[in-house]
N, C-alpha and C. Protein backbone atom coordinates (compact mmCIF):
# COMPACT_ATOMS: atom_id res chain seq x y z
N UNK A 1 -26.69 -0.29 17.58
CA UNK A 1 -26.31 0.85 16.76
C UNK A 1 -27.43 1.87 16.77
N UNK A 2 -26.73 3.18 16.63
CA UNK A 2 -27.95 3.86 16.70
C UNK A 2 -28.04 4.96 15.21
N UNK A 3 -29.25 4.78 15.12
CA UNK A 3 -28.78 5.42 13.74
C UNK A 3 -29.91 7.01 13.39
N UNK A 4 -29.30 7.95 13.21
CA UNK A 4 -30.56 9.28 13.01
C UNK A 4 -30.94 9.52 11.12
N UNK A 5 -32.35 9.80 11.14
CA UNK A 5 -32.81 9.82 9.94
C UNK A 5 -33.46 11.20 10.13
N UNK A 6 -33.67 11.85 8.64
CA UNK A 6 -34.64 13.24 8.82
C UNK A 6 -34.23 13.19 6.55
N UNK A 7 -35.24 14.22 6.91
CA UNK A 7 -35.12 14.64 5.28
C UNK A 7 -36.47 15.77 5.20
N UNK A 8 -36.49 16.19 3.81
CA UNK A 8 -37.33 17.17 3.42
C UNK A 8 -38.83 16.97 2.83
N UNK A 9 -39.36 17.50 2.68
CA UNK A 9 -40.64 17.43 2.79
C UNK A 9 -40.95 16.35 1.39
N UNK A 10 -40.06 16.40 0.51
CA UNK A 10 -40.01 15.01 0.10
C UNK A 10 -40.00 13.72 -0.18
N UNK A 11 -39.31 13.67 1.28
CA UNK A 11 -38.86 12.02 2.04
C UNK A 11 -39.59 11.36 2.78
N UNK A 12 -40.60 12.24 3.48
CA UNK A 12 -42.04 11.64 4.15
C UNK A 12 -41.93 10.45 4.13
N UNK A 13 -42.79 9.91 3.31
CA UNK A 13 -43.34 8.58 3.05
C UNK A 13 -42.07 7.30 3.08
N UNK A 14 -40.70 7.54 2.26
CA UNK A 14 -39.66 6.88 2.37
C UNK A 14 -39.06 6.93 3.62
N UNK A 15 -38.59 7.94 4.01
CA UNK A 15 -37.89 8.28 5.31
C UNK A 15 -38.96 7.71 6.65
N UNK A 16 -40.08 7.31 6.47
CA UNK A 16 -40.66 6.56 7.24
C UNK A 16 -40.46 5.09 7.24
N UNK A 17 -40.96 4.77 6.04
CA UNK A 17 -40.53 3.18 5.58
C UNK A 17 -39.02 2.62 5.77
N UNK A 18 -37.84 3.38 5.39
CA UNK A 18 -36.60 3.45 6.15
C UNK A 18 -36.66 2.75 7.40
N UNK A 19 -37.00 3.68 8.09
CA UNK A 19 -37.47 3.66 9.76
C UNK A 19 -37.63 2.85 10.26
N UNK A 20 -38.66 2.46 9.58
CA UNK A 20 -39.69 1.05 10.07
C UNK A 20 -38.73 -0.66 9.83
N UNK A 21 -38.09 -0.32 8.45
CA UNK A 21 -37.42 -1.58 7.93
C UNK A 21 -36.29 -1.57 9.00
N UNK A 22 -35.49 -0.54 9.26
CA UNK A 22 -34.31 -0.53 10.18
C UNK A 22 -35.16 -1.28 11.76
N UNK A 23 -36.06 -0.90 11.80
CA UNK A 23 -36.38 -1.47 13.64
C UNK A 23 -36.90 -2.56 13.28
N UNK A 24 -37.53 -3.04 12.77
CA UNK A 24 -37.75 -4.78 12.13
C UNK A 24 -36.95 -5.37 12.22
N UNK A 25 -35.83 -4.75 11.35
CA UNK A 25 -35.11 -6.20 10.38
C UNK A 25 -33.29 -5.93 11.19
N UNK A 26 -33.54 -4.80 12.16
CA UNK A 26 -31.88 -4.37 12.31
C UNK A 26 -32.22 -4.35 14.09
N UNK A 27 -33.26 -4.32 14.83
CA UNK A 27 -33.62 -4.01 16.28
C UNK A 27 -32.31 -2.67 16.57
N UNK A 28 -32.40 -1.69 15.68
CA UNK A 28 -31.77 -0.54 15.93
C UNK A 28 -32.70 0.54 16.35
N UNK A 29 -31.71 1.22 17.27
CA UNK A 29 -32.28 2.59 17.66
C UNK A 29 -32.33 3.58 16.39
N UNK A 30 -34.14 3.67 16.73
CA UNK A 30 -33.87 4.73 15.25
C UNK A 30 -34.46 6.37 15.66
N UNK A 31 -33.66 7.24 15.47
CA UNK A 31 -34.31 8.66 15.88
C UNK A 31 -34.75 9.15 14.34
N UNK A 32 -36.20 9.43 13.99
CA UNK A 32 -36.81 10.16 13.34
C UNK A 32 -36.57 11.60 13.61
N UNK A 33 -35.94 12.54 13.40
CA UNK A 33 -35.71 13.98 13.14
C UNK A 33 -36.61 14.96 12.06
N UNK A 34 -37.23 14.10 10.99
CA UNK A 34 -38.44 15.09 10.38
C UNK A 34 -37.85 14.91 9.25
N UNK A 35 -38.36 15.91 8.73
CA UNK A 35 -39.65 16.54 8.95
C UNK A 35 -40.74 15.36 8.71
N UNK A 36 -42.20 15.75 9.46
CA UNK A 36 -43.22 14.75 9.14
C UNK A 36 -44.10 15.13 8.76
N UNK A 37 -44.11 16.67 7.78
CA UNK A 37 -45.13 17.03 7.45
C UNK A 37 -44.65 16.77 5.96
N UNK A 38 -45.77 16.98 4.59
CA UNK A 38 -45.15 17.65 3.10
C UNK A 38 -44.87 18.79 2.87
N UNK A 39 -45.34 19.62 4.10
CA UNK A 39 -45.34 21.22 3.60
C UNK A 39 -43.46 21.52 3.33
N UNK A 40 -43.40 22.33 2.47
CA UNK A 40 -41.82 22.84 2.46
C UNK A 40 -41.10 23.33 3.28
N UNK A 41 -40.30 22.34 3.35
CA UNK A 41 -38.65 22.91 4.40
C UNK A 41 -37.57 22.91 3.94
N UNK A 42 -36.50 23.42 4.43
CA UNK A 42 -35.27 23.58 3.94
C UNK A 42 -34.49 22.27 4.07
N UNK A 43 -33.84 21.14 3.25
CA UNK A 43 -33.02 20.17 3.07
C UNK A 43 -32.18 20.21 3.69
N UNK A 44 -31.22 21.79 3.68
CA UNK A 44 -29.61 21.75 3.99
C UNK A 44 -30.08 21.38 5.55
N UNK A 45 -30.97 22.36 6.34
CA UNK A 45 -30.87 22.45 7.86
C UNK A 45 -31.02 21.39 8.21
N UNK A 46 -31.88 19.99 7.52
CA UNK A 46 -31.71 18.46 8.28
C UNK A 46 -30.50 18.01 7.78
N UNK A 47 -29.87 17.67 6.65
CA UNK A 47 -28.39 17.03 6.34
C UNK A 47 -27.55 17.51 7.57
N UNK A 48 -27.78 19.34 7.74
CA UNK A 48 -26.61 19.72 8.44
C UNK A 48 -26.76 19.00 10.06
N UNK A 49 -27.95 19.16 10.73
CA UNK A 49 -28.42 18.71 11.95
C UNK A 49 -27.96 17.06 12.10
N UNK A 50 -28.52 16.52 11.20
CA UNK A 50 -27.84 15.33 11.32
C UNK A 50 -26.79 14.70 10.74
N UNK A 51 -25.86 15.25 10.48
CA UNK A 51 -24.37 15.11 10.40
C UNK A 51 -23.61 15.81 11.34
N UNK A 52 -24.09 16.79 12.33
CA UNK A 52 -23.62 17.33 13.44
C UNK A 52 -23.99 15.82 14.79
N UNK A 53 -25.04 15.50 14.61
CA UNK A 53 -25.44 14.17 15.26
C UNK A 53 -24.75 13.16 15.25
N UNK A 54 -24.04 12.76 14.02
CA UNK A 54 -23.08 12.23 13.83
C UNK A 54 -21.64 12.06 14.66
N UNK A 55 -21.50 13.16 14.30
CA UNK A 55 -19.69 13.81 14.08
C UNK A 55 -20.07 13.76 15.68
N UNK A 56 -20.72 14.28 16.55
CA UNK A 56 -20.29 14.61 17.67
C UNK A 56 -20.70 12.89 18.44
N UNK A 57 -21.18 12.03 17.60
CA UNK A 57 -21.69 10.56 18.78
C UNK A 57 -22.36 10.46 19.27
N UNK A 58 -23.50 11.24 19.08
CA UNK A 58 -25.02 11.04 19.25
C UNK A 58 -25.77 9.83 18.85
N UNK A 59 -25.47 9.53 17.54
CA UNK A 59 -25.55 8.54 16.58
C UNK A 59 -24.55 7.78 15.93
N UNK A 60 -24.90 6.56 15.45
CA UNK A 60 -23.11 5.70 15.02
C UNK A 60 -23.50 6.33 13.18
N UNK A 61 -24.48 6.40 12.54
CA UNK A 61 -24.64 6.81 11.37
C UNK A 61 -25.93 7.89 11.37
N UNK A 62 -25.76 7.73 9.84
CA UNK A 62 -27.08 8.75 9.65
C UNK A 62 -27.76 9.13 8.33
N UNK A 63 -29.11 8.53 7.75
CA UNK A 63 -29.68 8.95 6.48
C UNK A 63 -30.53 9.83 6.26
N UNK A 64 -30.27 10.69 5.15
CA UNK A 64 -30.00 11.94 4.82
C UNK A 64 -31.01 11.26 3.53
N UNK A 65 -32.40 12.55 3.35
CA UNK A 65 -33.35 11.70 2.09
C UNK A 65 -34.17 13.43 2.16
N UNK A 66 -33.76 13.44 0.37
CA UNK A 66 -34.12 14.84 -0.19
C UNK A 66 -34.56 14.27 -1.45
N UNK A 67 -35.19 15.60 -2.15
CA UNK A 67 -35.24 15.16 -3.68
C UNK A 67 -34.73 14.02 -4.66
N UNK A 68 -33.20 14.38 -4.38
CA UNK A 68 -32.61 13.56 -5.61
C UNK A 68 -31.23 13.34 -4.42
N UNK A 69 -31.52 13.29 -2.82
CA UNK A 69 -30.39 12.62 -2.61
C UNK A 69 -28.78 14.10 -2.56
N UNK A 70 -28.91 14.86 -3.59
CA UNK A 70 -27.69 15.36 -3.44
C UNK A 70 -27.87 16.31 -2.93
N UNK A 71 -28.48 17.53 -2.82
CA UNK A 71 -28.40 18.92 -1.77
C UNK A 71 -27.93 18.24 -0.21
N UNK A 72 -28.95 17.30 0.04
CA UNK A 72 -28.91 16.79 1.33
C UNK A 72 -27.52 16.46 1.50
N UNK A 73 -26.55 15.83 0.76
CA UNK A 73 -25.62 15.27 1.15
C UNK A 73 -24.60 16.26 1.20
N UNK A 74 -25.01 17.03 0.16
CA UNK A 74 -23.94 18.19 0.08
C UNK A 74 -23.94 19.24 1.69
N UNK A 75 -24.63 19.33 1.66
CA UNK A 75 -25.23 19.88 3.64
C UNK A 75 -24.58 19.07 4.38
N UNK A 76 -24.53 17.84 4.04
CA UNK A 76 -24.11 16.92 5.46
C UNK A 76 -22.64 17.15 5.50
N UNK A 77 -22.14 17.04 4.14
CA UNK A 77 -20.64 17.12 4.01
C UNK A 77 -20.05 18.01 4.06
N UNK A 78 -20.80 19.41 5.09
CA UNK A 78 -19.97 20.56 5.44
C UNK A 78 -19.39 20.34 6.89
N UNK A 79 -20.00 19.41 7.66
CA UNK A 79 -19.80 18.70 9.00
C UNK A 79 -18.25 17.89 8.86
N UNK A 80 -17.11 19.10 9.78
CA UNK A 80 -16.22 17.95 9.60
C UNK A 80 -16.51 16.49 10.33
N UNK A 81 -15.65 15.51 9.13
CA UNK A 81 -15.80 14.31 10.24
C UNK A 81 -16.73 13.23 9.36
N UNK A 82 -17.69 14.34 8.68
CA UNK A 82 -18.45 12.96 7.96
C UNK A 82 -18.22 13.19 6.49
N UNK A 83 -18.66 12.02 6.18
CA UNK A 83 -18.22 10.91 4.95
C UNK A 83 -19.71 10.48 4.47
N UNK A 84 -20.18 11.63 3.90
CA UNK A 84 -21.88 11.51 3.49
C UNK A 84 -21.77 11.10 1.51
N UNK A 85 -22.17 9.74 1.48
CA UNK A 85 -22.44 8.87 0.26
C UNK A 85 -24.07 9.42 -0.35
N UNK A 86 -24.23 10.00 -1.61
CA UNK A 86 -25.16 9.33 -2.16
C UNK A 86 -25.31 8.60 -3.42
N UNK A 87 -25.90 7.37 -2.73
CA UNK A 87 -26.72 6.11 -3.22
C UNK A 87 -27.28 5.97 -4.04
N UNK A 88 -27.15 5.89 -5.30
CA UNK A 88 -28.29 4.76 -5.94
C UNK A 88 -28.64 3.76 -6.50
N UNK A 89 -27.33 3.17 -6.24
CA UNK A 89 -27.72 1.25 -6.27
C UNK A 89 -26.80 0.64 -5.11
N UNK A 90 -27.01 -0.84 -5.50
CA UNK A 90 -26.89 -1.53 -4.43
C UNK A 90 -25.01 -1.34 -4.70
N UNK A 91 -24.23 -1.02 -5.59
CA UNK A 91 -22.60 -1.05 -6.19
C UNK A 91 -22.31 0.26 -5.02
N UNK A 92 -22.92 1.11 -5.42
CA UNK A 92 -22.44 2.43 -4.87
C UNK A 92 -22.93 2.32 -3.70
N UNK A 93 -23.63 1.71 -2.67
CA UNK A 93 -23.65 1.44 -1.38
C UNK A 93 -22.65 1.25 -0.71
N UNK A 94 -22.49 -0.03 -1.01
CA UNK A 94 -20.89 -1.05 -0.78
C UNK A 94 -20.05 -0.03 -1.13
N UNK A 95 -19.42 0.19 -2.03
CA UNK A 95 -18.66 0.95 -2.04
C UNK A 95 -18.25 1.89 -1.12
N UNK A 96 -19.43 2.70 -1.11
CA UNK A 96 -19.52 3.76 -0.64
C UNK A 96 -18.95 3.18 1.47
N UNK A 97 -19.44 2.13 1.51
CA UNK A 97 -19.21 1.41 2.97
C UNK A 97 -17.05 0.94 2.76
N UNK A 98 -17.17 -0.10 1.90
CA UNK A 98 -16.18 -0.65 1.82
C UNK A 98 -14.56 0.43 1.64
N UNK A 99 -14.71 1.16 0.82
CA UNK A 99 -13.99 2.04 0.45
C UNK A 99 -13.79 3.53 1.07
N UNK A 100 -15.40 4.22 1.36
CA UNK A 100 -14.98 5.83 1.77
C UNK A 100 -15.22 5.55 3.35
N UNK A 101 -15.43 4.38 3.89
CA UNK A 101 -16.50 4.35 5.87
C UNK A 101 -17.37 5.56 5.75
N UNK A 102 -18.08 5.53 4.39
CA UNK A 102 -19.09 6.70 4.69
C UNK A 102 -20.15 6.16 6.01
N UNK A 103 -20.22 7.57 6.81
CA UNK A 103 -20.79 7.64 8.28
C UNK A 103 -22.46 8.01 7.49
N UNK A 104 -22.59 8.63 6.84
CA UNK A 104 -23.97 9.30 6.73
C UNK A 104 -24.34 8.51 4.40
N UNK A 105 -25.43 7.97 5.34
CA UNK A 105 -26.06 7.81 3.73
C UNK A 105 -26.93 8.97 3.05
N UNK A 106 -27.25 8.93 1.94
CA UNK A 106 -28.09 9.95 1.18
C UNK A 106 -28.66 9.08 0.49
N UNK A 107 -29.84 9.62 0.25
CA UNK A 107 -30.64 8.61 -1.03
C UNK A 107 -31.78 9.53 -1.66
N UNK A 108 -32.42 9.83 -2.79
CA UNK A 108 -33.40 10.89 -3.40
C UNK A 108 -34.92 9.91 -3.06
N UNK A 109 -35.76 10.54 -2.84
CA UNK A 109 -36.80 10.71 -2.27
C UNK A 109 -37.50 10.19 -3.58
N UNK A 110 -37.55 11.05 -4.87
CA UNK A 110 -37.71 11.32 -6.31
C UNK A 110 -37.07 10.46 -7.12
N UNK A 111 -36.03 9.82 -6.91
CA UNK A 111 -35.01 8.94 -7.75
C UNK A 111 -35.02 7.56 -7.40
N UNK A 112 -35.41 7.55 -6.05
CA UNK A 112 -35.05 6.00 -6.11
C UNK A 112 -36.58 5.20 -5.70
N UNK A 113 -36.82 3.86 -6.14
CA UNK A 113 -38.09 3.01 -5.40
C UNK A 113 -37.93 2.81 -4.04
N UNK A 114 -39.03 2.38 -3.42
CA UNK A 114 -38.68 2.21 -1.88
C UNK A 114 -37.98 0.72 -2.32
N UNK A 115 -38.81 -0.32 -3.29
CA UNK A 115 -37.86 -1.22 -2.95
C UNK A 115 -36.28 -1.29 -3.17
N UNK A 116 -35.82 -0.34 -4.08
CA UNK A 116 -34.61 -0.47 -4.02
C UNK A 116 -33.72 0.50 -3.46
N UNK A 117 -34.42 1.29 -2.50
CA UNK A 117 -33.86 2.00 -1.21
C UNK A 117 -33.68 0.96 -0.13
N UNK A 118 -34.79 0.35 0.35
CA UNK A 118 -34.33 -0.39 0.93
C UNK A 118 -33.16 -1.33 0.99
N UNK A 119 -32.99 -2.11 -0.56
CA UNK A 119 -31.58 -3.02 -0.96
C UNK A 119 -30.39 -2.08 -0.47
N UNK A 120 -30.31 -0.53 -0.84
CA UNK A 120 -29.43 0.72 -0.35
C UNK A 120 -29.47 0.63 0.69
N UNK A 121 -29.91 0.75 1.64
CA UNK A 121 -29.93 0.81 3.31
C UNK A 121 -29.59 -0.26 3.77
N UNK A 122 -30.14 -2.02 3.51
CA UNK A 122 -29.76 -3.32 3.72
C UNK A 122 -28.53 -3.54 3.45
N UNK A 123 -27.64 -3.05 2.42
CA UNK A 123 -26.18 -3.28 2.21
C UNK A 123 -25.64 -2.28 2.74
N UNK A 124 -25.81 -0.88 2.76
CA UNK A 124 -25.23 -0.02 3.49
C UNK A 124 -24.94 -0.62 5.10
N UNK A 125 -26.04 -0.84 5.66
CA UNK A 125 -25.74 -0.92 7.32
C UNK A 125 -25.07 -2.18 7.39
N UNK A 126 -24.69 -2.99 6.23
CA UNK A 126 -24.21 -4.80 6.33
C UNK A 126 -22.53 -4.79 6.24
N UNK A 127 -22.44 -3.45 4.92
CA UNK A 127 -20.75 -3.31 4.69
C UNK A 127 -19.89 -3.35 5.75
N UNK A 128 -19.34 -3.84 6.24
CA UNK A 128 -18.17 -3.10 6.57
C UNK A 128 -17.26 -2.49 5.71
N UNK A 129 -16.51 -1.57 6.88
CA UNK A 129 -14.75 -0.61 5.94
C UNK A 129 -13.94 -1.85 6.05
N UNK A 130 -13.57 -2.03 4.55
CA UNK A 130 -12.17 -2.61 4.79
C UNK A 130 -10.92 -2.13 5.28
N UNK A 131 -10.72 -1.11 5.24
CA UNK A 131 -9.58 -0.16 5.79
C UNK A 131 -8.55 -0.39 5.20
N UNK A 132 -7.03 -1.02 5.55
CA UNK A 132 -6.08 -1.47 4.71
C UNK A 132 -5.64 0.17 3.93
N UNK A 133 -5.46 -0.18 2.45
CA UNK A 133 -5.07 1.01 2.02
C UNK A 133 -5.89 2.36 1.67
N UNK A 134 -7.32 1.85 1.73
CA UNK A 134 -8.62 2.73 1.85
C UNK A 134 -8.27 3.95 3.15
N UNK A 135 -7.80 3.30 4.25
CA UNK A 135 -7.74 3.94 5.95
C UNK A 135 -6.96 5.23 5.26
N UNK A 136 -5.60 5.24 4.67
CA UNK A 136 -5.63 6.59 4.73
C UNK A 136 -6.18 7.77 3.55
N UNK A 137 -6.86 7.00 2.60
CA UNK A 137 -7.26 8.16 1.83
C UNK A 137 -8.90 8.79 2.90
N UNK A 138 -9.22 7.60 3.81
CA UNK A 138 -10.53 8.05 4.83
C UNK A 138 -9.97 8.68 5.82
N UNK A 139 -8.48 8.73 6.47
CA UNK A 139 -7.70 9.73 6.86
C UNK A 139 -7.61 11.40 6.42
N UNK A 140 -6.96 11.14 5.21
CA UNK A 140 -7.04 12.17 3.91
C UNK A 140 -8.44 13.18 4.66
N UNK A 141 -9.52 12.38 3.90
CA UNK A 141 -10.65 13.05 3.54
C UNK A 141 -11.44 13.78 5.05
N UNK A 142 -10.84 13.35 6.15
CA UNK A 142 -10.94 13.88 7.70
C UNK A 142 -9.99 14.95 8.50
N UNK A 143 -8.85 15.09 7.27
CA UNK A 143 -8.06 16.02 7.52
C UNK A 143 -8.38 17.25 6.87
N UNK A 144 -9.25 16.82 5.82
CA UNK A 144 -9.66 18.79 5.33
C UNK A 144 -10.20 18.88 6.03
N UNK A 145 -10.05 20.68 5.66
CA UNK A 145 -10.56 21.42 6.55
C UNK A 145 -12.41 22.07 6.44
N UNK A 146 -12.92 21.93 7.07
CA UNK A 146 -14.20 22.21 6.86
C UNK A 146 -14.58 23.59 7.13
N UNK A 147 -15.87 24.09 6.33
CA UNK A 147 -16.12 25.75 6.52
C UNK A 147 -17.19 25.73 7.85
């Protein structure tokens, strides 16, 4: 699986540790996208970049790590096609897997511990979609129309 990560000058330090736990513990391809500095950047332009990464099959997923998790996701979810979750426990992971096949995770930089980002990322990449009667409201939500 291959999976793309990036976030804002926020996510540094997490969005690394991410990284690192995914090629350990998952022997996944992981593309780092940035930013790798603290200086300030814009959130939306990585959510959007990598949810375009996504949608087109560059990548099978993709985590999205800002402040508090939501600008970022809100960016990602202008990309038709994806199904960008944010996270902050291990309930709304699953869920977020089992129920929406969210393609792109979110998680806050500011909000959450690394250790329990990590538990977020460990159940996220473990869920499967059940599909069943879930498939068409994840139908549904691939048929709007995007700006």
């Amino acid at each position: 699986m291959k999976i793309i990560i990036g976030g804002d000058h926020s996510s540094v330090a997490l969005k690394e540790a991410i990284g690192d736990y995914i090629k350990k513990n998952y022997k996944f391809k992981v593309k780092d996208i940035g930013t790798h500095k603290n200086d300030s950047v814009d959130y939306p332009d990585y959510g959007y970049k990598i949810a375009q990464e996504v949608a087109k099959g560059s990548a099978d997923r993709g985590i999205v790590i800002c402040g508090t998790g939501i600008g970022i996701s809100i960016a990602a979810n202008k990309v038709k096609g994806i199904r960008a979750a944010m996270c902050y426990d291990a309930y709304t992971a699953i869920m977020s897997r089992k129920h929406n096949d969210a393609n792109v995770l979110a998680i806050g930089a500011r909000t959450t511990l690394l250790e329990n980002a990590l538990i977020i990322v460990d159940l996220w990449l473990k869920t499967e979609f059940e599909g069943g009667r879930h498939q068409k409201r994840v139908e549904l939500l691939n048929s709007y129309p995007s700006r």
